[in-house]
Protein backbone atom coordinates (compact mmCIF):
# COMPACT_ATOMS: atom_id res chain seq x y z
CA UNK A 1 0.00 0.00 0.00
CA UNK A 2 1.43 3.34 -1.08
CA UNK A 3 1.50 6.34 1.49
CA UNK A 4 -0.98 8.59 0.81
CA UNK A 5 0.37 12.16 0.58
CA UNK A 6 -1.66 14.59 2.84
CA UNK A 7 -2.41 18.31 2.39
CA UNK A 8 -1.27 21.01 4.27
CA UNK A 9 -3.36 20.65 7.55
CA UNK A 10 -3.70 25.21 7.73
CA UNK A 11 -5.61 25.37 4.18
CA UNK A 12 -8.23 23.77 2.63
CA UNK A 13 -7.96 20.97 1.08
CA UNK A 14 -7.91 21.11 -3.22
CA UNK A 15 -9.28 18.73 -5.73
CA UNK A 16 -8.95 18.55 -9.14
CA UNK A 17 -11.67 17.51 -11.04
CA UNK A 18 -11.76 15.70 -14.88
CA UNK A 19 -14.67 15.99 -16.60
CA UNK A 20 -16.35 17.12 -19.83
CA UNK A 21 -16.88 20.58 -21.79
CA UNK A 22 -19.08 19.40 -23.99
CA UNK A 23 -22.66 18.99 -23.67
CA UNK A 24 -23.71 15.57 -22.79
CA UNK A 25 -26.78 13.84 -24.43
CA UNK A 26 -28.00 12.73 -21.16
CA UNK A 27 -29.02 15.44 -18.66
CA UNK A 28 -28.09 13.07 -15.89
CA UNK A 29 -24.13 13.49 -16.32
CA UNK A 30 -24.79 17.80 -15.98
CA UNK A 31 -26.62 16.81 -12.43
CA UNK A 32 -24.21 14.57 -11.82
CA UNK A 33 -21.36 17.16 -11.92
CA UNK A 34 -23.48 20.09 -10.38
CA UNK A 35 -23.98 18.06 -7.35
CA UNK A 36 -20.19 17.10 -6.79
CA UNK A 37 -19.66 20.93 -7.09
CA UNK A 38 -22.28 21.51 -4.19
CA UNK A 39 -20.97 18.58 -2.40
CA UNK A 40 -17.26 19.80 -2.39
CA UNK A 41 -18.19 23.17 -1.60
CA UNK A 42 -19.78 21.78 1.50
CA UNK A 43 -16.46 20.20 2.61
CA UNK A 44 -15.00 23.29 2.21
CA UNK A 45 -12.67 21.79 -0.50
CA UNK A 46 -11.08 23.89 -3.14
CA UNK A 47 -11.87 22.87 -6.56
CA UNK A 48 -9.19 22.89 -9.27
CA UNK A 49 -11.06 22.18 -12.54
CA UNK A 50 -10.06 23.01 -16.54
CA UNK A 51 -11.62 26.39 -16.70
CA UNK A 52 -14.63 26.23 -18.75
CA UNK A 53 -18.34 27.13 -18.51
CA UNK A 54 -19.29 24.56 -21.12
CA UNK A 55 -21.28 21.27 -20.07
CA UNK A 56 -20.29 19.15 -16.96
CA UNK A 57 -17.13 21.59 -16.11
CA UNK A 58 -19.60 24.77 -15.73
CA UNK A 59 -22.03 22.54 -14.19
CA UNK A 60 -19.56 21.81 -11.76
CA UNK A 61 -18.02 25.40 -11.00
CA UNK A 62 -21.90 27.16 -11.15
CA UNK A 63 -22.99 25.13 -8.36
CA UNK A 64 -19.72 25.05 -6.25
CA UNK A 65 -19.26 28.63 -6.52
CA UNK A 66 -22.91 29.29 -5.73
CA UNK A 67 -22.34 27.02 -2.26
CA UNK A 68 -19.31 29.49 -1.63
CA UNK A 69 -16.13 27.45 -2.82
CA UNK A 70 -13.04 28.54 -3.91
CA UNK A 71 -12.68 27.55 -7.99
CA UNK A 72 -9.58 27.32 -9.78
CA UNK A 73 -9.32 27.56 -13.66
CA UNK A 74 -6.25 26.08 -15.45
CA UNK A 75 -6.85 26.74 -18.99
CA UNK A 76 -4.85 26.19 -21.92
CA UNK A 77 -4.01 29.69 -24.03
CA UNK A 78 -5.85 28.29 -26.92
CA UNK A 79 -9.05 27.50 -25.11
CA UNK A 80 -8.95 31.06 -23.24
CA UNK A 81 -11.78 32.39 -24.96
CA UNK A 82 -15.22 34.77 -24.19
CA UNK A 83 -17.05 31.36 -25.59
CA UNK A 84 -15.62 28.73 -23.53
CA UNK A 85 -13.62 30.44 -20.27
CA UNK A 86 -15.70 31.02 -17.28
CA UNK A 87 -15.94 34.46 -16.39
CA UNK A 88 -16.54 34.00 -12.61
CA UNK A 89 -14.10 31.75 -11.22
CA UNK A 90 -12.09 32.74 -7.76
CA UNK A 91 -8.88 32.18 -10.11
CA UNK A 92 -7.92 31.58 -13.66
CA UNK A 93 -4.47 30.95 -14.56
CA UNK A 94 -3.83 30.52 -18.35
CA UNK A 95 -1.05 27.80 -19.34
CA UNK A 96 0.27 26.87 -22.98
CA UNK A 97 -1.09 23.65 -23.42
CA UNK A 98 -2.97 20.84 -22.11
CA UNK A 99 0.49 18.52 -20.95
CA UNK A 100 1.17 22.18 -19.15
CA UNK A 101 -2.72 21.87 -17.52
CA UNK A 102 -1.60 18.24 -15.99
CA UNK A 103 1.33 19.30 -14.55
CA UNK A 104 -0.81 22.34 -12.59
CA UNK A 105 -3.52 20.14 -11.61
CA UNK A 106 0.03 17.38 -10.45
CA UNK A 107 1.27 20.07 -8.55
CA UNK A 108 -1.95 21.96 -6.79
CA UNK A 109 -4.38 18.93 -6.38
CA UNK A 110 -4.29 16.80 -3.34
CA UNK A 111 -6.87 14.27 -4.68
CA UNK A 112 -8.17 13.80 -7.85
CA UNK A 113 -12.01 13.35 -8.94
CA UNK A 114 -13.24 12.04 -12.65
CA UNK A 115 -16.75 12.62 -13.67
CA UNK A 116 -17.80 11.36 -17.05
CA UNK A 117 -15.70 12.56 -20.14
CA UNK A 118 -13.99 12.12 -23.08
CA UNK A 119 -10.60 12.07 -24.29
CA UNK A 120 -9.37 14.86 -22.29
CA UNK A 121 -10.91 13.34 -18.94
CA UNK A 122 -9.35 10.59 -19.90
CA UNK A 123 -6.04 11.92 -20.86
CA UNK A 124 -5.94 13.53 -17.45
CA UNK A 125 -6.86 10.56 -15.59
CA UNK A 126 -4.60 8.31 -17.20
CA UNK A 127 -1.94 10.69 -16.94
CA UNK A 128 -2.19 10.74 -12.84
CA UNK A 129 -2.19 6.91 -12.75
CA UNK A 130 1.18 6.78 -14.73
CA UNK A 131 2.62 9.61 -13.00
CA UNK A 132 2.01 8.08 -9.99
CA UNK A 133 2.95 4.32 -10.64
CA UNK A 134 6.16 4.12 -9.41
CA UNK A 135 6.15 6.54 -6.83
CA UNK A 136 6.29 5.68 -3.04
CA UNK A 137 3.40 8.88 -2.15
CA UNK A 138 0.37 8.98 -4.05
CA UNK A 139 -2.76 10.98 -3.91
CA UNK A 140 -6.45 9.67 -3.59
CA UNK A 141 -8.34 9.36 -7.20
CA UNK A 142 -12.09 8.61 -7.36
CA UNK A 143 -14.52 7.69 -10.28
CA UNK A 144 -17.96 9.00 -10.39
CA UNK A 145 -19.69 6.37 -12.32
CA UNK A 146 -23.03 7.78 -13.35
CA UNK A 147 -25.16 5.16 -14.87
CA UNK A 148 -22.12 2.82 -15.32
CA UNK A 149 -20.18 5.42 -17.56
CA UNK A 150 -16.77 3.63 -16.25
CA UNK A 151 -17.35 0.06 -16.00
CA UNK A 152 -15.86 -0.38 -19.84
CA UNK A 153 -12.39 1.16 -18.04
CA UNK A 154 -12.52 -1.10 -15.47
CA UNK A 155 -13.05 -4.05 -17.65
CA UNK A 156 -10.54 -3.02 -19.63
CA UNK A 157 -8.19 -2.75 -16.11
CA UNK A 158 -9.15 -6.01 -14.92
CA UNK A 159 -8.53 -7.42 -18.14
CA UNK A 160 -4.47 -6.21 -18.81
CA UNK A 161 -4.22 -6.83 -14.90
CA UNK A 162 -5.12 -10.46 -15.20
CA UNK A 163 -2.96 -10.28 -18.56
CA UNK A 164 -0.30 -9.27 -16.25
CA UNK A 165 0.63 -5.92 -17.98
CA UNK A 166 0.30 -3.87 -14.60
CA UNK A 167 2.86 -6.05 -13.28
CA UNK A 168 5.76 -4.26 -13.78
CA UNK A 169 4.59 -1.09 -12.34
CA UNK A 170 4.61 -2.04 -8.17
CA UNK A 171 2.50 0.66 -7.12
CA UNK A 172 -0.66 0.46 -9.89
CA UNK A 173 -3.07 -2.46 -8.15
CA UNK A 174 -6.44 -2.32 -8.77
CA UNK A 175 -7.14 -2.57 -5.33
CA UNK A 176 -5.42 0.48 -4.25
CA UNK A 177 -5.82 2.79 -8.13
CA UNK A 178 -8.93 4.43 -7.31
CA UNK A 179 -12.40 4.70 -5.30
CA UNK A 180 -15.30 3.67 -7.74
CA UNK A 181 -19.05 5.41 -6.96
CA UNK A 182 -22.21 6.27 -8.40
CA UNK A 183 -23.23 8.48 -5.64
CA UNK A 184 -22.17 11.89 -5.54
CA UNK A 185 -21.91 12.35 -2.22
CA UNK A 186 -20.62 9.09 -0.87
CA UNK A 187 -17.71 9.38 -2.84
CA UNK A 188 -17.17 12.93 -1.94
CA UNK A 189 -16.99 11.58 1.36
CA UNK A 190 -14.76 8.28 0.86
CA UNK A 191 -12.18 10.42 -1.04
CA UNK A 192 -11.90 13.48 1.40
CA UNK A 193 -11.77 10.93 4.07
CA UNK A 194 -8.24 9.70 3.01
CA UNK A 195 -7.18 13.39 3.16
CA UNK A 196 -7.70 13.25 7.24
CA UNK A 197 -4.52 11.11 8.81
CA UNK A 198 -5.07 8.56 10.82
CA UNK A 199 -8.04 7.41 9.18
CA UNK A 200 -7.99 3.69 7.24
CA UNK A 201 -7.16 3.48 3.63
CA UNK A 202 -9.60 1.30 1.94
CA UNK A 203 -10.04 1.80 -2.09
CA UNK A 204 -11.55 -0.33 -4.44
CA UNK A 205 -11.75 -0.52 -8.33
CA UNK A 206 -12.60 -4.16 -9.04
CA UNK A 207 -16.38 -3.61 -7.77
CA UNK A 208 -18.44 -0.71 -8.38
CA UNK A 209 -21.36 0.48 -5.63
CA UNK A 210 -24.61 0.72 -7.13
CA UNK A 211 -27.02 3.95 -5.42
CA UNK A 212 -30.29 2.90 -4.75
């Protein structure tokens, strides 16, 4: 089991969250991300997100912002537009490109939370697994997985782990790689909860909980 590494106990705690720009087709996934924004804000958790008030991401900063969190933009130049930046964020910082984006959200996030997506969620989640496989400190990552959105990922997981391609990397085990939830607000809770030392470490990506 890797240490997890903790945040600084004098300042809120930050978490960056993946998720998508573009309008979904299913209403669920924008309801899905406005409560996690409400939900963090009530934790009194600083949200790090990708800057834009398109879709799931303004979804997301509308409702935390309206609960009275602190939101962080990290936008790449090209993106930094009247049509796609929000205009109402606590901060925006601008950054050249998208591997420049990663390493912000690397170096200000102390947890990291994936909503539904496409490639770019996915780009940024991958990229926090690999960053993180071989190091001895690692930092909670959860999957909100609204109406089953991730359960092809974790097939294909449990299929190159039982191929044995994670086996060369000592610290990716699907045991330990992320917390799995459909409920917005129980996996608010389980991933803030590894934030708070002394508390037990218990993750799971093999099974998924199903809300009632």
């Amino acid at each position: 089991m890797r240490n997890l590494t903790l945040p600084d106990p004098h300042r809120n705690p930050r978490v960056a969250v993946f998720c998508g720009a573009a309008a979904p087709t299913d209403a669920l996934y924008v309801s899905a991300a406005a409560a996690v924004g409400s939900h963090l804000a009530e934790h009194g958790v600083h949200i790090v997100y990708g800057g834009s008030r398109l879709g799931m991401m303004g979804a997301l900063a509308d409702s935390a912002l309206a609960a009275g969190a602190q939101v962080t933009g990290i936008i790449p130049r090209a993106l930094n537009t009247p049509r796609i930046t929000h205009s109402g964020l606590t901060t925006l910082k601008t950054v050249p490109d998208m591997a420049a984006r990663q390493d912000c959200f690397m170096e200000l996030a102390d947890a990291f939370l994936a909503l539904p997506g496409g490639l770019g969620t996915l780009d940024e989640l991958t990229a926090v697994w690999a960053r993180t496989a071989h190091q001895d400190r690692a930092k909670p990552i959860g999957l909100l997985n609204t109406d089953r959105f991730y359960d092809p990922l974790l097939t294909f997981l449990n299929g190159a782990a039982a191929a044995g391609y994670l086996a060369h990397h000592p610290h990716l085990r699907l045991n330990t790689l992320a917390i799995v939830d459909d409920d917005p607000a129980r996996l608010v809770a389980a991933l803030l909860s590894l934030l708070t030392p002394r508390r037990p470490v218990r993750r799971a990506l093999a099974s998924t909980r199903t809300g009632t």
